[in-house]
C-alpha atoms as a PDB file:
ATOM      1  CA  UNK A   1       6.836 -24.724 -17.094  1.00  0.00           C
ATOM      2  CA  UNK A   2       5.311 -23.585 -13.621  1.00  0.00           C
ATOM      3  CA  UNK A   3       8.097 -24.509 -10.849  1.00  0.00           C
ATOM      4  CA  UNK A   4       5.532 -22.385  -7.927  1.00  0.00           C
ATOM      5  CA  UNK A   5       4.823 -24.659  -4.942  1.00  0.00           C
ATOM      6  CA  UNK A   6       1.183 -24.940  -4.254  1.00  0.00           C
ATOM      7  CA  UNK A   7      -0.615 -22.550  -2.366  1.00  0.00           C
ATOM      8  CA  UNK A   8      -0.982 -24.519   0.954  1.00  0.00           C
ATOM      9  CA  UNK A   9       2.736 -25.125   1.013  1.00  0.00           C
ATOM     10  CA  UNK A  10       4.340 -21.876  -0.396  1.00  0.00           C
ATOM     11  CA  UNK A  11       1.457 -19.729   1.626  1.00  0.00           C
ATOM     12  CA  UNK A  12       0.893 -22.225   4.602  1.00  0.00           C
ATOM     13  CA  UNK A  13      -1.296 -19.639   6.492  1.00  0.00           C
ATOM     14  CA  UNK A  14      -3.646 -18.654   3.803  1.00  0.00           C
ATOM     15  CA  UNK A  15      -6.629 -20.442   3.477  1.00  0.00           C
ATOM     16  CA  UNK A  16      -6.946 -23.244   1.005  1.00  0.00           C
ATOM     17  CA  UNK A  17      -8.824 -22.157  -2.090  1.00  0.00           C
ATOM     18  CA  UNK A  18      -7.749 -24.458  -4.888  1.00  0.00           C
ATOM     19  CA  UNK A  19     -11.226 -25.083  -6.382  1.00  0.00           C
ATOM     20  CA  UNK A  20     -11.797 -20.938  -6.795  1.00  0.00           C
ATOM     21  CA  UNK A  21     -10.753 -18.647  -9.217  1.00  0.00           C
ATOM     22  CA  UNK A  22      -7.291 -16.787  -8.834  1.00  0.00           C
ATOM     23  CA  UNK A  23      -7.755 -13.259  -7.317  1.00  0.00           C
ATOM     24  CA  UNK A  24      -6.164 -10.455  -9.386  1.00  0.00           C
ATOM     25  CA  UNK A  25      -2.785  -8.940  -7.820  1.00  0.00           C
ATOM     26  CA  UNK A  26      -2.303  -5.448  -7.441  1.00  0.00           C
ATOM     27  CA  UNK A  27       1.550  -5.242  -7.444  1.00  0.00           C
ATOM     28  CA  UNK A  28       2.610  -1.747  -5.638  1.00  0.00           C
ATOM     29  CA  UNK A  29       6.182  -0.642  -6.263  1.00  0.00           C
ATOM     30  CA  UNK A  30       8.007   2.590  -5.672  1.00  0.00           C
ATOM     31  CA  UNK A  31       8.895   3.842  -9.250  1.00  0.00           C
ATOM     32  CA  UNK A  32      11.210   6.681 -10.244  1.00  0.00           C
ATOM     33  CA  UNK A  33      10.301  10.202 -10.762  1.00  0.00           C
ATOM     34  CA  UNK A  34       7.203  10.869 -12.502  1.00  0.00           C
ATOM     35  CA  UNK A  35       6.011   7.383 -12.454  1.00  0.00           C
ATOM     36  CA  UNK A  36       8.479   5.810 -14.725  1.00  0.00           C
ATOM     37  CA  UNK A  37       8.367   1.923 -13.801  1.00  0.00           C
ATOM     38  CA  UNK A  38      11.572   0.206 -14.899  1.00  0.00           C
ATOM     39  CA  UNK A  39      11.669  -2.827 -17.156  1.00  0.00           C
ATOM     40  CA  UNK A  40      12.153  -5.398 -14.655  1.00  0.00           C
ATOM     41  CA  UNK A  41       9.478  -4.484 -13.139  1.00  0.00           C
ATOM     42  CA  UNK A  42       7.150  -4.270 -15.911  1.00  0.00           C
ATOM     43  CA  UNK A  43       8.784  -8.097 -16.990  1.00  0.00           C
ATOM     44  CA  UNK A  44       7.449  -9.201 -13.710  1.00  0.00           C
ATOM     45  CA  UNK A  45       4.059  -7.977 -13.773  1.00  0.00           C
ATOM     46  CA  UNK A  46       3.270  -9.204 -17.292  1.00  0.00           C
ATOM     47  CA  UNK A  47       5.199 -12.726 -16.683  1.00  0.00           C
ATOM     48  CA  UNK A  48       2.517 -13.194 -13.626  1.00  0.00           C
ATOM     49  CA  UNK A  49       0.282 -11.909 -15.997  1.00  0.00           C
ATOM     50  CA  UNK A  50       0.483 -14.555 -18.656  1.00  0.00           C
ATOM     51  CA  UNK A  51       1.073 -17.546 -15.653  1.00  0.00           C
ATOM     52  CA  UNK A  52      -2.392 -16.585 -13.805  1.00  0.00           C
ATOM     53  CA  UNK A  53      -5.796 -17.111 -14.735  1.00  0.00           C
ATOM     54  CA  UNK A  54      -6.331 -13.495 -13.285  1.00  0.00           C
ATOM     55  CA  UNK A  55      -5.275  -9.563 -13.915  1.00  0.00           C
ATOM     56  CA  UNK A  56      -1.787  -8.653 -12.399  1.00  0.00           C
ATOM     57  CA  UNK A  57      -1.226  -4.387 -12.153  1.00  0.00           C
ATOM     58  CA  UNK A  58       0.769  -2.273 -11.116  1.00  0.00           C
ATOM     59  CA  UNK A  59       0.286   1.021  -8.561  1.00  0.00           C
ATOM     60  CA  UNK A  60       3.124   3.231  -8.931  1.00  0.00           C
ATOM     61  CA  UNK A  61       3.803   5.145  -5.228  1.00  0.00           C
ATOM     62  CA  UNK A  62       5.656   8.066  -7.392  1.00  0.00           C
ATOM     63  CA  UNK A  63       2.747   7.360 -10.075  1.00  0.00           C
ATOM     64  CA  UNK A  64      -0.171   9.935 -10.328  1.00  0.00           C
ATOM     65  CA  UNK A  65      -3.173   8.017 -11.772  1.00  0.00           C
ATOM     66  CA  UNK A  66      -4.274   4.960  -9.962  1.00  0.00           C
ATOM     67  CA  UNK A  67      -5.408   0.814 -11.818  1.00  0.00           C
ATOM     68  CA  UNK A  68      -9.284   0.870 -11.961  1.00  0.00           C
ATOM     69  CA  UNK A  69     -11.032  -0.904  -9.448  1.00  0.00           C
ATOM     70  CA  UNK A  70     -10.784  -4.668  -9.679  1.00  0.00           C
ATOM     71  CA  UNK A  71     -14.558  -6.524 -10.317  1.00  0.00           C
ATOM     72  CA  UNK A  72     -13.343  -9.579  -7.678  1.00  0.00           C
ATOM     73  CA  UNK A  73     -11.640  -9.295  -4.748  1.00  0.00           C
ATOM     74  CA  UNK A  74      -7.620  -9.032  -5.562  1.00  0.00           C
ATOM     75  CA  UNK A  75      -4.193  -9.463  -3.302  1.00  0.00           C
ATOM     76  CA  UNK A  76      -2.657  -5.872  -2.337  1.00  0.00           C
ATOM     77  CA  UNK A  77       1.445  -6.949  -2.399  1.00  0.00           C
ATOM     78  CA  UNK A  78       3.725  -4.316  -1.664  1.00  0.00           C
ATOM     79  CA  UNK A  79       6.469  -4.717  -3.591  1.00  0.00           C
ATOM     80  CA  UNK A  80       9.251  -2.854  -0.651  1.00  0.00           C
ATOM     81  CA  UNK A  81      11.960  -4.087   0.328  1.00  0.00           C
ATOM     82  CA  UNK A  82      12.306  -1.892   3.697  1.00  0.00           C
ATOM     83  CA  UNK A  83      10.207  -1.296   6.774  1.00  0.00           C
ATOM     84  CA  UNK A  84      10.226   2.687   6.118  1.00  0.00           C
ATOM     85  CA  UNK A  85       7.798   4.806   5.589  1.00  0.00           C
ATOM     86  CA  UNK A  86       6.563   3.643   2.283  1.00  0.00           C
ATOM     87  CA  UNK A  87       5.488   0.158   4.029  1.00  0.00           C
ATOM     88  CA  UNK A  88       4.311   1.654   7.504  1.00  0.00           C
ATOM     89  CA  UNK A  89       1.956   4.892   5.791  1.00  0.00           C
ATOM     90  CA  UNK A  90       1.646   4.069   1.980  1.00  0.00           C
ATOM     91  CA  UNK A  91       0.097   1.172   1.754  1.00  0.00           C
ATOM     92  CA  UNK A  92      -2.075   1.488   4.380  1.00  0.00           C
ATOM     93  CA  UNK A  93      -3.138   5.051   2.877  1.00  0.00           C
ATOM     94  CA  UNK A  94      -4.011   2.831  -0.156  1.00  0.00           C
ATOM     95  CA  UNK A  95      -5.828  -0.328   1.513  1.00  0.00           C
ATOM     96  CA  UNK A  96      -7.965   2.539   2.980  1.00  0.00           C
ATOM     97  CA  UNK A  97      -8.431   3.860  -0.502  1.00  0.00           C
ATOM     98  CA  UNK A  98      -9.071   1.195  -1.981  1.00  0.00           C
ATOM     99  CA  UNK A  99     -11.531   0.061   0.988  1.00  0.00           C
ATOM    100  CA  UNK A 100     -13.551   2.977   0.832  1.00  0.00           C
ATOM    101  CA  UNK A 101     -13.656   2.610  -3.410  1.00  0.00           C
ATOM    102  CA  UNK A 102     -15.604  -0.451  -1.911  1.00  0.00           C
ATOM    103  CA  UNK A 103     -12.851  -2.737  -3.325  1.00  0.00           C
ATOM    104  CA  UNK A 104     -12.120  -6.723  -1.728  1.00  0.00           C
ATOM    105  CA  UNK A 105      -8.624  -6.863  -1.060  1.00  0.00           C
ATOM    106  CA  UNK A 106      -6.476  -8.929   1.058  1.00  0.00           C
ATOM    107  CA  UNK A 107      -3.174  -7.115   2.261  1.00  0.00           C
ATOM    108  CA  UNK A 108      -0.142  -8.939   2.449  1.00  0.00           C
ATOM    109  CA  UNK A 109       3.494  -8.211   4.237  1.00  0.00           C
ATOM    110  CA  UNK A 110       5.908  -5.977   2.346  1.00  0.00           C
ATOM    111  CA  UNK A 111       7.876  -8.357   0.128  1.00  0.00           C
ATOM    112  CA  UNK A 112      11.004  -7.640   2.727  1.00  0.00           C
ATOM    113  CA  UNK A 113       8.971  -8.940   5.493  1.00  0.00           C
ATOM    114  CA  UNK A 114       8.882 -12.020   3.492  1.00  0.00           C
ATOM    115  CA  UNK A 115      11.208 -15.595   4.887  1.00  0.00           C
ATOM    116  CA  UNK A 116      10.824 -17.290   1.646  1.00  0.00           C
ATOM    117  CA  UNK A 117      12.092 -14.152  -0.284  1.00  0.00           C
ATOM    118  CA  UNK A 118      15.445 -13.291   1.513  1.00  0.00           C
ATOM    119  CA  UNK A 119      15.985 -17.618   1.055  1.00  0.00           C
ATOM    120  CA  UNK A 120      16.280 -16.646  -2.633  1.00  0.00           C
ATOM    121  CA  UNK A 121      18.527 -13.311  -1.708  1.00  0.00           C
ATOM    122  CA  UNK A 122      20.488 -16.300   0.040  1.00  0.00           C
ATOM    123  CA  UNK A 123      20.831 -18.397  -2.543  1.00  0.00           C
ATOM    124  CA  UNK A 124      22.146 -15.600  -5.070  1.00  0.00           C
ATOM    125  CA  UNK A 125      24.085 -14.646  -2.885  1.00  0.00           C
ATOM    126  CA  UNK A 126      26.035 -18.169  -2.792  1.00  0.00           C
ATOM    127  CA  UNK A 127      26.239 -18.761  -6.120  1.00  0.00           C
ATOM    128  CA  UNK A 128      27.524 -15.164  -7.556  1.00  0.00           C
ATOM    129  CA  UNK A 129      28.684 -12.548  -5.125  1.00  0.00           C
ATOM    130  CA  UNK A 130      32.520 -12.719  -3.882  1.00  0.00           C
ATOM    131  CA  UNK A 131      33.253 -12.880  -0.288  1.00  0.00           C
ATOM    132  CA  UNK A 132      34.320  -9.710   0.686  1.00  0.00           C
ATOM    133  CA  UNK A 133      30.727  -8.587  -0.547  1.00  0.00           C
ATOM    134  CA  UNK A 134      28.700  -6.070   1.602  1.00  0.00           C
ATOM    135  CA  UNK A 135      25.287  -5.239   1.359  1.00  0.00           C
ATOM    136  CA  UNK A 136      24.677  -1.687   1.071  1.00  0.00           C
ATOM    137  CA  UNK A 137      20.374  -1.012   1.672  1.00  0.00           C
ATOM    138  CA  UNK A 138      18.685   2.091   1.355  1.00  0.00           C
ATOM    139  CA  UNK A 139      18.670   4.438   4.237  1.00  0.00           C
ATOM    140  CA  UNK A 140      16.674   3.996   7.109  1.00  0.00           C
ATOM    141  CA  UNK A 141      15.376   5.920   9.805  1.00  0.00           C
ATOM    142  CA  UNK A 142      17.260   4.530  13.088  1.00  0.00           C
ATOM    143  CA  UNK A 143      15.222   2.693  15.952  1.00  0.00           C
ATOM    144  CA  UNK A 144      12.011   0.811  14.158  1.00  0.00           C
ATOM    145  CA  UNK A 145      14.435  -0.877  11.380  1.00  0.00           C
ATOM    146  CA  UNK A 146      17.501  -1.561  13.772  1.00  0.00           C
ATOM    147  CA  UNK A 147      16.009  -5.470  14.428  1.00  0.00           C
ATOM    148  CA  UNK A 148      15.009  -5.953  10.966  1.00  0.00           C
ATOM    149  CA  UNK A 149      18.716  -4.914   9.863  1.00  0.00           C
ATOM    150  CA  UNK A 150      19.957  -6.661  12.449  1.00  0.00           C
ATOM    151  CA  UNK A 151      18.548  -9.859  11.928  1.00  0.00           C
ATOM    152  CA  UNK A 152      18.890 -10.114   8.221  1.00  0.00           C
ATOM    153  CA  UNK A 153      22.263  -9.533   8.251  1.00  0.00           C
ATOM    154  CA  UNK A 154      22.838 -12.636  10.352  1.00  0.00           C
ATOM    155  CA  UNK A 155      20.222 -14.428   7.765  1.00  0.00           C
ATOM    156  CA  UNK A 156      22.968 -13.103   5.063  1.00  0.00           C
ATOM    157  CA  UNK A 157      25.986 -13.568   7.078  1.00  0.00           C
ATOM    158  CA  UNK A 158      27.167 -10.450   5.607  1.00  0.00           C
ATOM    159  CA  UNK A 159      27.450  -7.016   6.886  1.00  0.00           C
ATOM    160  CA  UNK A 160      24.549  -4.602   5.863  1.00  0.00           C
ATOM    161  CA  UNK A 161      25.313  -0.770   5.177  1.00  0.00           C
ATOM    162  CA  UNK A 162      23.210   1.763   4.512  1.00  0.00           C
ATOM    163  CA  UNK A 163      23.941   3.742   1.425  1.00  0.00           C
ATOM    164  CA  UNK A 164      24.860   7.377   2.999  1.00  0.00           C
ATOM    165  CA  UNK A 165      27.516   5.204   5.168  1.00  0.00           C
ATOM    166  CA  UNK A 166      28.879   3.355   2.274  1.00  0.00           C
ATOM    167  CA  UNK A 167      31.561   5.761   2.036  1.00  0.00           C
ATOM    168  CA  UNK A 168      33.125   5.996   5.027  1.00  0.00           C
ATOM    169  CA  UNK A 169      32.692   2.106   4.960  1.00  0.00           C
ATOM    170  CA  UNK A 170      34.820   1.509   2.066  1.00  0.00           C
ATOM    171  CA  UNK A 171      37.559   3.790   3.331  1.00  0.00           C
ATOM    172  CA  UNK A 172      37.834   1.947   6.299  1.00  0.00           C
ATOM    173  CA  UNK A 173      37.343  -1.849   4.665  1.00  0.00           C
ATOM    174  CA  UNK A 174      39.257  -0.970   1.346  1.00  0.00           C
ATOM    175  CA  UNK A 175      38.337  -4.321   0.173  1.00  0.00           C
ATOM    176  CA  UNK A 176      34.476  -4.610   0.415  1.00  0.00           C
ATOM    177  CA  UNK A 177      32.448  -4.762  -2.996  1.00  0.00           C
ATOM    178  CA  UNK A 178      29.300  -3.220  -2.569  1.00  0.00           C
ATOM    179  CA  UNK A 179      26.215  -5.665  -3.642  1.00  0.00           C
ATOM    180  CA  UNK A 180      23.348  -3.344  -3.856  1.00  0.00           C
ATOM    181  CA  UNK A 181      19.935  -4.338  -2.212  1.00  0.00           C
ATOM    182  CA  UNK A 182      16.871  -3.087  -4.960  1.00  0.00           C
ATOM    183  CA  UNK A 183      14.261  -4.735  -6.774  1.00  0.00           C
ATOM    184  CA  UNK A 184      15.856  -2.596 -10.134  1.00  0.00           C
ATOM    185  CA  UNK A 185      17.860  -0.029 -11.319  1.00  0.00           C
ATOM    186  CA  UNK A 186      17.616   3.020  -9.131  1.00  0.00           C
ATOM    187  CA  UNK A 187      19.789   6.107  -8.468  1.00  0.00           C
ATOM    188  CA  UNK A 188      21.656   4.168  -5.801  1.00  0.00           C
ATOM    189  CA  UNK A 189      22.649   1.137  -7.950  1.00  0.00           C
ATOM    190  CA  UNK A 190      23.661   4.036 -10.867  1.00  0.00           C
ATOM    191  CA  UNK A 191      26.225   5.428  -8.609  1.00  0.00           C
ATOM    192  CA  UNK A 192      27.449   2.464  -7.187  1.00  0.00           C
ATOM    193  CA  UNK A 193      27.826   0.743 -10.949  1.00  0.00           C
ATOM    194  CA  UNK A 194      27.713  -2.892 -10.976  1.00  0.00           C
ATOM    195  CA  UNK A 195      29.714  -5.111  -8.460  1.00  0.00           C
ATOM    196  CA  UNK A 196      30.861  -7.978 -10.631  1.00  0.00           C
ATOM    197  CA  UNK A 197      27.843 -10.438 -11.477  1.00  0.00           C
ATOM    198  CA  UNK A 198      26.043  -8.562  -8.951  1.00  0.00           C
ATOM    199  CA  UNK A 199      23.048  -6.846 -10.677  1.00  0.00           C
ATOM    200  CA  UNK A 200      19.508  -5.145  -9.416  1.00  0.00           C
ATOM    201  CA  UNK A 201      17.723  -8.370  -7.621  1.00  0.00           C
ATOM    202  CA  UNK A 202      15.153  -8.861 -10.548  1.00  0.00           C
ATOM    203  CA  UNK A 203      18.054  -9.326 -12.735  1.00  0.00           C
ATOM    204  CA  UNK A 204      18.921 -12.398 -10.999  1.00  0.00           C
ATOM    205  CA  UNK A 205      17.296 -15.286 -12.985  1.00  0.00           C
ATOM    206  CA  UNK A 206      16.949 -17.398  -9.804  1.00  0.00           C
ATOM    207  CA  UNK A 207      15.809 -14.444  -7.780  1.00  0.00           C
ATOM    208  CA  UNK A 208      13.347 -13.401 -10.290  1.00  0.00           C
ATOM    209  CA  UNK A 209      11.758 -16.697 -11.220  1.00  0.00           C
ATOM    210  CA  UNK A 210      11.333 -17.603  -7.832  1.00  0.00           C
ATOM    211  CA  UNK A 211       9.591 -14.298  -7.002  1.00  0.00           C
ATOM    212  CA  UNK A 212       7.381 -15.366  -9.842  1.00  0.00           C
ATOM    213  CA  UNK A 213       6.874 -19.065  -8.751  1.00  0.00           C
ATOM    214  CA  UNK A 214       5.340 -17.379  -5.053  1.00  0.00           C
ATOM    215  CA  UNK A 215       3.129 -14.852  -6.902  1.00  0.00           C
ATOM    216  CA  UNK A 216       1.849 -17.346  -9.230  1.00  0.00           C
ATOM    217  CA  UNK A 217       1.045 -19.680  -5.905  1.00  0.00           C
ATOM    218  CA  UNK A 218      -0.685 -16.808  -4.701  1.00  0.00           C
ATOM    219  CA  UNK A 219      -4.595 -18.898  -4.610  1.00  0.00           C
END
């Protein structure tokens, strides 16, 4: 059963377009080497798949073929966590791709850019992780993301760490239980391990079905 809000109240500033058909959504997402997607991420794009009345794909930024172009106009969602250099010159390398392919396509925010996301962050966050939890991001290039970090770990009321600092970190704070920040399973959650019930974020059931329940309200 669909829990999604409806498109004027889950996307307030996107234009009402209840009566139309759904645009496809062209999911882009980092990969790992050589274009291997992992299977959360694959989960995601065919549950939208099977809950929209339209085509849901996948472009892979470490991928080396590209989806075919779209016959309607489709949603470009970057699927990033972090306002680096895959949000800032990546997708904007492939909107102008795209563009010039003569493809409709409206760009949204990178999904970390998103209010309504880190709100279900929050609410994992509640119910599983232990106190003395820090979140430990993927490194970032200092001065552009020094607000964004800032500010989200106030949203989080938790400290945020970036992984190359994690060590020193923990040898200072002994007690801190790293809760890794990524979408799935990636080199840095592989050498962390798992913190308790603290798993990639698209292994969180609420995390994950709420990411779903926004995509699918996507007009």
């Amino acid at each position: 059963m669909r829990t999604a809000a409806p498109a004027s109240r889950a996307w307030p500033l996107l234009p009402n377009s209840a009566l139309l058909p759904q645009r496809a959504i062209r999911l882009v997402v980092h990969g790992r080497a050589g274009g291997e997607v992992p299977e959360a991420l694959r989960g995601l794009c065919q549950s939208e798949q099977s809950a929209r009345r339209a085509p849901v794909e996948l472009e892979v930024l470490t991928g080396t073929s590209f989806p075919s172009r779209s016959d309607g106009p489709l949603w470009l969602v970057p699927m990033l966590l972090w306002p680096g250099a895959h949000a800032r010159v990546d997708v904007p390398m492939i909107r102008r791709r795209l563009v010039r392919e003569g493809q409709s396509l409206t760009l949204l925010p990178f999904l970390g850019a998103w209010t309504s996301w880190w709100s279900l962050v929050a609410q994992a966050l509640q119910v599983h992780a232990s106190t003395t939890g820090v979140l430990i991001h993927h490194p970032l290039r200092p001065g552009l993301a020094d607000r964004f970090l800032a500010q989200l770990s106030v949203r989080m009321g938790r400290p945020l760490v970036p992984f190359d600092q994690w060590p020193e970190y923990q040898r200072l704070h002994p007690e801190a239980q790293p809760l890794t920040l990524a979408l799935a399973p990636n080199r840095m959650t592989e050498s962390l391990g798992e913190a308790g019930e603290w798993p990639p974020l698209l292994d969180h059931p609420l995390i994950r079905q709420g990411l779903i329940d926004l995509l699918v309200s996507l007009p």
